[in-house]
Protein backbone atom coordinates (compact mmCIF):
# COMPACT_ATOMS: atom_id res chain seq x y z
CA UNK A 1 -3.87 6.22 13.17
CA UNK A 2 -1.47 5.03 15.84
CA UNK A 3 -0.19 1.69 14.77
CA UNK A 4 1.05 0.33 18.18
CA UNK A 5 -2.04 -1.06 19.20
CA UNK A 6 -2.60 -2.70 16.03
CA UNK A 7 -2.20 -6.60 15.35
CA UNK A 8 0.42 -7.42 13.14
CA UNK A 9 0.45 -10.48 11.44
CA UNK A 10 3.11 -13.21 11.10
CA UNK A 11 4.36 -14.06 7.25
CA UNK A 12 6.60 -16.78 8.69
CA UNK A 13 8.95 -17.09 11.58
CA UNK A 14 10.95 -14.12 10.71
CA UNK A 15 8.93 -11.46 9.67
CA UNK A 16 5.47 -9.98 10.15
CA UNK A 17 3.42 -7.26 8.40
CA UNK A 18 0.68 -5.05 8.74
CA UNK A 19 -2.06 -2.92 5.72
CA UNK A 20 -2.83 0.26 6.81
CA UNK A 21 -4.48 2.87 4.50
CA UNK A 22 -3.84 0.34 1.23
CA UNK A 23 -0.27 0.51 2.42
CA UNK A 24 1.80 -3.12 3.34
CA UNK A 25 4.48 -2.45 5.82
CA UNK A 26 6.75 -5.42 6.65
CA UNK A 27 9.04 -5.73 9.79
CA UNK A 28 11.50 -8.18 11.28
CA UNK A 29 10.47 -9.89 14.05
CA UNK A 30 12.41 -9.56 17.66
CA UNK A 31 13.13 -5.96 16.02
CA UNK A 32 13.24 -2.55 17.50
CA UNK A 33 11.45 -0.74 14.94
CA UNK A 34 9.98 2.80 15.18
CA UNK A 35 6.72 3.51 14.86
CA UNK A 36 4.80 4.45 11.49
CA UNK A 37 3.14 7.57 12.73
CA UNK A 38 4.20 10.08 15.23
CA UNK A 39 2.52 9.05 18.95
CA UNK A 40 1.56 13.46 19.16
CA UNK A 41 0.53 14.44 15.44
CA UNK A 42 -0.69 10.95 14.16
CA UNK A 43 1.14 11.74 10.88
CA UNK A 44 2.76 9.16 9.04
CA UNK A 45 6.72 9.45 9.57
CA UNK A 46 7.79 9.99 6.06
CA UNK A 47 11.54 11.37 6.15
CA UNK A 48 14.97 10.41 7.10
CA UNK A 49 14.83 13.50 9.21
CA UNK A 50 11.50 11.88 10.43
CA UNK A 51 13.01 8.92 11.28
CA UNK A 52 15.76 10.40 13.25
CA UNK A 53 13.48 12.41 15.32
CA UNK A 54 11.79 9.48 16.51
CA UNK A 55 14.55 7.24 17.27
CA UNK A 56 15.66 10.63 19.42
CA UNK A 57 12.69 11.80 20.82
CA UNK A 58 9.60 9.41 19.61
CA UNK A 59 8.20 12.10 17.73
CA UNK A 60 8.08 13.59 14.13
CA UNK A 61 10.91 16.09 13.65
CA UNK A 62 8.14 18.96 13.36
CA UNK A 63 6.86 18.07 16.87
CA UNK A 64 10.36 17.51 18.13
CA UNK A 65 10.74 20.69 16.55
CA UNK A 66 8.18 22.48 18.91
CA UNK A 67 8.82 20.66 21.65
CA UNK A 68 12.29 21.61 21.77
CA UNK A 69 11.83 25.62 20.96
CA UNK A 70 9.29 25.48 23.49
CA UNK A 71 11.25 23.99 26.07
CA UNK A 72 13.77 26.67 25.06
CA UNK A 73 11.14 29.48 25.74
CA UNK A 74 10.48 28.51 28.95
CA UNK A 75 14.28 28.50 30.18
């Protein structure tokens, strides 16, 4: 369900949107946005915690989660 690779189409010259799952998502265009879904899990981001994690690490704050306690077990 990675949305990245998905076509997003233009509403007008400022904004564009996308349907995925029965689900509109609109975006401004020329925007840094995060993604919908996290790149490792493919679950939808659906937090603020969620959304945090990804502008950190580009992943869901479970998988930032383990990636970070792994990490931590390795040191």
């Amino acid at each position: 369900m990675f949305t990245q690779d998905k076509k997003w189409n233009k509403i007008d010259k400022e904004s564009e949107t996308i349907t995925i799952n029965g689900i509109k998502f609109i975006r401004p265009i020329d925007e840094t946005t995060i993604s919908i879904d996290c790149p490792k899990c493919k679950v939808l981001i659906s937090t603020i915690e969620d959304c945090e994690a990804m502008k950190n690490y580009n992943l869901c704050q479970e998988c930032s989660y383990d990636k970070s306690f792994n990490n931590k077990d390795n040191n």
